[in-house]
PDB file of N, CA and C in Angstrom:
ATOM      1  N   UNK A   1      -2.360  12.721  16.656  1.00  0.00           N
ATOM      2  CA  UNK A   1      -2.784  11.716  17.597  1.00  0.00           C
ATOM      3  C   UNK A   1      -4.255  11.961  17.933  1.00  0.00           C
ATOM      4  N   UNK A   2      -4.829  10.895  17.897  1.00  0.00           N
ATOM      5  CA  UNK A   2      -6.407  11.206  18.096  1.00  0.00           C
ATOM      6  C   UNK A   2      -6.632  10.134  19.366  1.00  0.00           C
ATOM      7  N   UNK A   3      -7.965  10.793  20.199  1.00  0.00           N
ATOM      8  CA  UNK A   3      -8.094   9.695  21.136  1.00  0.00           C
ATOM      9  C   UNK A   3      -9.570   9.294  20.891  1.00  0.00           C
ATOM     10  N   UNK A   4      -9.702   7.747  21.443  1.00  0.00           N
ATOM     11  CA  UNK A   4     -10.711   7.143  21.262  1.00  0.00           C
ATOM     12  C   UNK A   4     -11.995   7.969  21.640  1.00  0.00           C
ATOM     13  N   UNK A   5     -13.054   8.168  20.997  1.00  0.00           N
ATOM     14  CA  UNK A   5     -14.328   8.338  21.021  1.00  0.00           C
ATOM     15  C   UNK A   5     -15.536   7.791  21.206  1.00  0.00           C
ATOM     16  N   UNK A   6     -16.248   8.222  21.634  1.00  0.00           N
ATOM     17  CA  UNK A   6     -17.405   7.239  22.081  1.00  0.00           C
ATOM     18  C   UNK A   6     -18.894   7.817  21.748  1.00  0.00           C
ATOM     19  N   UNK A   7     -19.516   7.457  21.234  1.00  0.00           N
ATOM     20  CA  UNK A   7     -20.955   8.145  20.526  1.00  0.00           C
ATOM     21  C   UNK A   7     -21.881   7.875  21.887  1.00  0.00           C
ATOM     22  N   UNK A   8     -22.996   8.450  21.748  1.00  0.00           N
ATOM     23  CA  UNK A   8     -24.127   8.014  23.288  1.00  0.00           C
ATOM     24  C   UNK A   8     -25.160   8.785  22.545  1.00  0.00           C
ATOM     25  N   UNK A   9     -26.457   7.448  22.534  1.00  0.00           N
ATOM     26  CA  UNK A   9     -27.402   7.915  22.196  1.00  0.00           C
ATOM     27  C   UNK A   9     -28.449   8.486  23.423  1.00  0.00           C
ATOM     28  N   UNK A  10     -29.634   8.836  23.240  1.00  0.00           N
ATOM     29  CA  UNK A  10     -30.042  10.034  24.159  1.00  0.00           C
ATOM     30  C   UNK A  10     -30.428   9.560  25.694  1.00  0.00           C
ATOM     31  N   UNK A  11     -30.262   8.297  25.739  1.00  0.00           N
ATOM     32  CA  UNK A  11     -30.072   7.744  26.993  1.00  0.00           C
ATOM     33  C   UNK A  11     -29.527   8.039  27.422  1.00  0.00           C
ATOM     34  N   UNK A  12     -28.359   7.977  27.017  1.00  0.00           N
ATOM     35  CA  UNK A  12     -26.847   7.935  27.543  1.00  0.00           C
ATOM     36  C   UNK A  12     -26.351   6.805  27.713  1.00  0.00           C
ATOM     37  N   UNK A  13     -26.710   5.510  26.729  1.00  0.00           N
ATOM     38  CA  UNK A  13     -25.743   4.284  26.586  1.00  0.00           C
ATOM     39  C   UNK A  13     -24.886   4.881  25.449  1.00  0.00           C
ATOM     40  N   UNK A  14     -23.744   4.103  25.339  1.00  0.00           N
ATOM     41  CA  UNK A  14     -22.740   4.060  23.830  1.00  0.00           C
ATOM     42  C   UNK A  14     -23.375   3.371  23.017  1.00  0.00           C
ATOM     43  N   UNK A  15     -23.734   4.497  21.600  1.00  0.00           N
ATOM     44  CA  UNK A  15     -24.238   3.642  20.633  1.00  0.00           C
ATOM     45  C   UNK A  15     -22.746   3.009  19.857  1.00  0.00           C
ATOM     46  N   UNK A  16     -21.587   4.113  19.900  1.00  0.00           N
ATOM     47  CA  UNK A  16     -20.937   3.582  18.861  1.00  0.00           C
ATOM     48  C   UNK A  16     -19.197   4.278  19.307  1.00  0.00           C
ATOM     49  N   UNK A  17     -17.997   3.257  19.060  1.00  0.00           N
ATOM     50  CA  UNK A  17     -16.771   3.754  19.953  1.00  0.00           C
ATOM     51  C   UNK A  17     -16.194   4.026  18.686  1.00  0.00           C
ATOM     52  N   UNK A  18     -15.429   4.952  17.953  1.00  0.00           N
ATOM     53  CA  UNK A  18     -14.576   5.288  16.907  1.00  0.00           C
ATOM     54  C   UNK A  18     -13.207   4.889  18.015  1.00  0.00           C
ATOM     55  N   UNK A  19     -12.380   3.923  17.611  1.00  0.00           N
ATOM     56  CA  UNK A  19     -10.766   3.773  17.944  1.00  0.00           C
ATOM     57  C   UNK A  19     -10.182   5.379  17.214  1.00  0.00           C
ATOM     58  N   UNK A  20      -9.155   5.422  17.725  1.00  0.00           N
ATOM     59  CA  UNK A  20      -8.177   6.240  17.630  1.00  0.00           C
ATOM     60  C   UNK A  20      -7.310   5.643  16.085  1.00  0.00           C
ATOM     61  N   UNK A  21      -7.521   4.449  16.127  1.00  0.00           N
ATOM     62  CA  UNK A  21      -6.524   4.074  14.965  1.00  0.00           C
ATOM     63  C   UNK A  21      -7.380   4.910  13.528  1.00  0.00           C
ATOM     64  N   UNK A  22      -9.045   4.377  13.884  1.00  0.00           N
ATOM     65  CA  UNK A  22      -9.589   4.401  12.800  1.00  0.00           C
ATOM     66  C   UNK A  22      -9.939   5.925  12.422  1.00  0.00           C
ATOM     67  N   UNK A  23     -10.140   6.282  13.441  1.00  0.00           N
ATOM     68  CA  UNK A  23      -9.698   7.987  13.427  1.00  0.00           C
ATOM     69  C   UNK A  23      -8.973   8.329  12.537  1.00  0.00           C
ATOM     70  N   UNK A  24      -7.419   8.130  13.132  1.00  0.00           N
ATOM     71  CA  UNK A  24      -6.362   8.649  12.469  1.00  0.00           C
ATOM     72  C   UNK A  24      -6.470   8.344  10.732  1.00  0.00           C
ATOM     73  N   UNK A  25      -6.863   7.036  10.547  1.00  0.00           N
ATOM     74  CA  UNK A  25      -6.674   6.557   8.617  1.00  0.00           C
ATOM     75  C   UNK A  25      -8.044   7.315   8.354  1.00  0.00           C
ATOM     76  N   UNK A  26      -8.866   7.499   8.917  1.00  0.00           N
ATOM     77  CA  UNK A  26     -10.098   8.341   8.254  1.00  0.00           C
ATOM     78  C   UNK A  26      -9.394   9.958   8.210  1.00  0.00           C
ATOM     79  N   UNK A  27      -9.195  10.044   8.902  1.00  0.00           N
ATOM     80  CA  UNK A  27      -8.266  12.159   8.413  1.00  0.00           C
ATOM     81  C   UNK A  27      -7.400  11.931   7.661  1.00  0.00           C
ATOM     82  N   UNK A  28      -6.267  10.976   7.758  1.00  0.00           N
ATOM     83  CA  UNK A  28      -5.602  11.447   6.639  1.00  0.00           C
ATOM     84  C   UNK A  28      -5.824  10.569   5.400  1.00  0.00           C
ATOM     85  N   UNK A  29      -6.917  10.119   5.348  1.00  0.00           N
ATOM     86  CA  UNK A  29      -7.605   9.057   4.231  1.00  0.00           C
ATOM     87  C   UNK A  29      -8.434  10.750   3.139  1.00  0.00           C
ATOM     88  N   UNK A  30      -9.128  11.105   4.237  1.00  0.00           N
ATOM     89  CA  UNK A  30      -9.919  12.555   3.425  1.00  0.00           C
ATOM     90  C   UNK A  30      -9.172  13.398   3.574  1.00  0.00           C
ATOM     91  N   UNK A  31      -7.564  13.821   3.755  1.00  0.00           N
ATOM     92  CA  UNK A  31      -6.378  14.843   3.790  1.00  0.00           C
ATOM     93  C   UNK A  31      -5.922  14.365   2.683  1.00  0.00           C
ATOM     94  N   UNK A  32      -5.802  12.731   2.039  1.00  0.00           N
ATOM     95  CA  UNK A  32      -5.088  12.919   0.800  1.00  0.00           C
ATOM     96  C   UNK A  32      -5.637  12.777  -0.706  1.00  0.00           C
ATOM     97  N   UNK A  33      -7.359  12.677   0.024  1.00  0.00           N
ATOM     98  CA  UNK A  33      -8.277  12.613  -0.881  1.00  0.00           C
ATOM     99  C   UNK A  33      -8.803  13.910  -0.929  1.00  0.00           C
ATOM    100  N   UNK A  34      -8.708  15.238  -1.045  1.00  0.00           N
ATOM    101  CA  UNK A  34      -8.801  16.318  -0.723  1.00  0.00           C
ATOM    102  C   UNK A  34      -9.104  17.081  -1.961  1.00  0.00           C
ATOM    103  N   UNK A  35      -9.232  17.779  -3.345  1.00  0.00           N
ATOM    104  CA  UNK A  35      -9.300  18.260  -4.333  1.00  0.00           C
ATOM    105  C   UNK A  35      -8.697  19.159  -4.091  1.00  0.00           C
ATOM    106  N   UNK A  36      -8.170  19.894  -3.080  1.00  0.00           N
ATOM    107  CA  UNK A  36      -7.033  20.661  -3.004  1.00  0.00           C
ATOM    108  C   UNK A  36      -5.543  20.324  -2.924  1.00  0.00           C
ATOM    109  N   UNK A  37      -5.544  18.830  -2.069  1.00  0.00           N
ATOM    110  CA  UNK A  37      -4.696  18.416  -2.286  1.00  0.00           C
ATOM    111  C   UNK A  37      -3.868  17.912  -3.659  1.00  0.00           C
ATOM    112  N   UNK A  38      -4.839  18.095  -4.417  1.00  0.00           N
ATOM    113  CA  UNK A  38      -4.021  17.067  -6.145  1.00  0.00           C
ATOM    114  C   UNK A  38      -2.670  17.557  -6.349  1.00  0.00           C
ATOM    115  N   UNK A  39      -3.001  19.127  -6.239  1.00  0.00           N
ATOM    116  CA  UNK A  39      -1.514  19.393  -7.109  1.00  0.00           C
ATOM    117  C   UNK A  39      -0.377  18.521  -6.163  1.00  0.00           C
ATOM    118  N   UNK A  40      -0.818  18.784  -4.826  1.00  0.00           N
ATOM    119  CA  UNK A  40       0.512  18.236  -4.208  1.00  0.00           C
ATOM    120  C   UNK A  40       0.830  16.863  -4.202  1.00  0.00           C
ATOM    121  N   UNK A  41       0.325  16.671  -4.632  1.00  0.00           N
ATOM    122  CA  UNK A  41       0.109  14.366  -4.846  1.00  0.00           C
ATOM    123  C   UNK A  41       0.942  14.407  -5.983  1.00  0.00           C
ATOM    124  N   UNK A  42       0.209  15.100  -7.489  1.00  0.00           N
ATOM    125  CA  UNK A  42       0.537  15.280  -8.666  1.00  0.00           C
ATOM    126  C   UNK A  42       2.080  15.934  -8.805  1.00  0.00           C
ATOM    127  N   UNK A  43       2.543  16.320  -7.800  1.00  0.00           N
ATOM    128  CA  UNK A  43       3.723  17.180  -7.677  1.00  0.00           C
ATOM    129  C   UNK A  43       3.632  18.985  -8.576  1.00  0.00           C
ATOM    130  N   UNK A  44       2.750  18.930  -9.126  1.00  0.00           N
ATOM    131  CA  UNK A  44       2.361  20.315  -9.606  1.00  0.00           C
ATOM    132  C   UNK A  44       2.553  21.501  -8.406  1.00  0.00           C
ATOM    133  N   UNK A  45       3.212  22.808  -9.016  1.00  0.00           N
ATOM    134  CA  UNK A  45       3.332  23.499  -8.355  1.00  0.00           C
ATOM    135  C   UNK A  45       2.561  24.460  -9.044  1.00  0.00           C
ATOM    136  N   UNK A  46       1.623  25.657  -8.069  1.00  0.00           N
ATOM    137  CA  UNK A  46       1.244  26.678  -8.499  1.00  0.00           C
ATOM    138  C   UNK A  46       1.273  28.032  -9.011  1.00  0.00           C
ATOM    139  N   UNK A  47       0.951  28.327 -10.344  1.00  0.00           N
ATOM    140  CA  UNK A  47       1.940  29.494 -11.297  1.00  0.00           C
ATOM    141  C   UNK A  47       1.369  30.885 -10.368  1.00  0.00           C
ATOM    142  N   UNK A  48       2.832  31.467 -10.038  1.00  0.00           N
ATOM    143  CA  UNK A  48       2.458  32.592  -9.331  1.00  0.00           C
ATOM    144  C   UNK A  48       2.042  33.611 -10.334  1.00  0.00           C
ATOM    145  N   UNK A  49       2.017  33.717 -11.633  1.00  0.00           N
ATOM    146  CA  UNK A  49       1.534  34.457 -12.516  1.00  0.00           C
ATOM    147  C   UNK A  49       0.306  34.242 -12.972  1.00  0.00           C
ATOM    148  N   UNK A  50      -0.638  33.244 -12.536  1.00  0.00           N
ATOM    149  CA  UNK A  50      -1.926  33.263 -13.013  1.00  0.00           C
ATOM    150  C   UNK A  50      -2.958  33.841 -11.868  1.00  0.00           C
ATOM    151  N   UNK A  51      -2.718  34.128 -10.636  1.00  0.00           N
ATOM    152  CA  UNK A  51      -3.278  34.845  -9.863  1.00  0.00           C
ATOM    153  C   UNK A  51      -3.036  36.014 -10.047  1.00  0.00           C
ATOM    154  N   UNK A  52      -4.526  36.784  -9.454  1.00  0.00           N
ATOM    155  CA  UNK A  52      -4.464  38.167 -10.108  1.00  0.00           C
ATOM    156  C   UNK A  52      -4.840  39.102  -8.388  1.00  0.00           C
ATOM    157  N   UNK A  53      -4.329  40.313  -8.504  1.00  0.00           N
ATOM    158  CA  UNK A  53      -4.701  41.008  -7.746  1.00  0.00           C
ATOM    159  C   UNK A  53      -6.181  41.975  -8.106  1.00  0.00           C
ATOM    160  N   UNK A  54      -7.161  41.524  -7.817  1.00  0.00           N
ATOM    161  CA  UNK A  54      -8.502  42.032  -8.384  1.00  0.00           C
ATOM    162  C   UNK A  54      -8.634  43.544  -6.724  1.00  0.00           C
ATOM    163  N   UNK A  55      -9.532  44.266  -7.000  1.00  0.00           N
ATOM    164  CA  UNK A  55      -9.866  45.462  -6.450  1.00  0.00           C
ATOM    165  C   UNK A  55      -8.585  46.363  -6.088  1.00  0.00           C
ATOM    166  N   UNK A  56      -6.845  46.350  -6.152  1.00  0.00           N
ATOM    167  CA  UNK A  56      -6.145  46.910  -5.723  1.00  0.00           C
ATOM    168  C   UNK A  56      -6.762  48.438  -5.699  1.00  0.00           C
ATOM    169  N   UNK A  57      -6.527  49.340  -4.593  1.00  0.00           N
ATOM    170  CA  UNK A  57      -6.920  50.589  -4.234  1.00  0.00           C
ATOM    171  C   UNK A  57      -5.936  51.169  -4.893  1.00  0.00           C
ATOM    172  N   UNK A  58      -5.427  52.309  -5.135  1.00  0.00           N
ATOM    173  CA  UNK A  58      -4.372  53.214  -5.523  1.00  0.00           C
ATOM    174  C   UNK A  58      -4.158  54.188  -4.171  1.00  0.00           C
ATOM    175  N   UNK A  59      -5.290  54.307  -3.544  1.00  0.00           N
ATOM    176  CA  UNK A  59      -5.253  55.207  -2.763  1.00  0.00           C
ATOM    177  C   UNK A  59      -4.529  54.961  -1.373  1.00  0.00           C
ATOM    178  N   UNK A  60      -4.399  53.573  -0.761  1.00  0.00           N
ATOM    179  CA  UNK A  60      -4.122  53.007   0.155  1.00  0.00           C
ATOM    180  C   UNK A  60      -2.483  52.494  -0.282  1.00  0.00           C
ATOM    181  N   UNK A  61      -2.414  52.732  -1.705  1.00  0.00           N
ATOM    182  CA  UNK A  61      -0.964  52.505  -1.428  1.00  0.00           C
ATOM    183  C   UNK A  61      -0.232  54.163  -1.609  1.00  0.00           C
ATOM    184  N   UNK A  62      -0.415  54.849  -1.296  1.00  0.00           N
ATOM    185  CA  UNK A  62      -0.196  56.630  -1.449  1.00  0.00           C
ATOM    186  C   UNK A  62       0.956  56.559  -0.314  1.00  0.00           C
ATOM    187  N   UNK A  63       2.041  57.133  -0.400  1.00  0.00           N
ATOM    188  CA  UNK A  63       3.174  57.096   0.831  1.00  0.00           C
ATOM    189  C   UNK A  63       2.911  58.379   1.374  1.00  0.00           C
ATOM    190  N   UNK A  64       1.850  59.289   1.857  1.00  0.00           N
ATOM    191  CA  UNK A  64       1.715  60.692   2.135  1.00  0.00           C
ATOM    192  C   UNK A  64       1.887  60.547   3.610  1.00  0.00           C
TER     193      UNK A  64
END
């Protein structure tokens, strides 16, 4: 839920009112336009085998 907004230029009149409606379709307009979002549009799920664990310590996993 978003609430209406109101811009004010350095006077302090309103230059410009964003509605709440137009709010709302602008976030989730750039939430489903997202490049992170694809896989989930695409229904692709991500291979837990192509991520890698890079710098693992040896030392920090020691049970002493």
């Amino acid at each position: 839920m978003f609430h209406e907004v109101k811009i004010f230029d350095k006077k302090g009149k309103v230059k410009k009112v964003l509605s709440s409606k137009k709010l709302s379709s602008e976030y989730w307009n750039s939430f489903f336009h997202n490049p992170f979002s694809e896989s989930m549009q695409k229904g692709k799920k991500t291979d837990p085998k192509s991520k890698t664990n890079a710098n693992v310590d040896d030392e920090s996993l020691d049970s002493r």
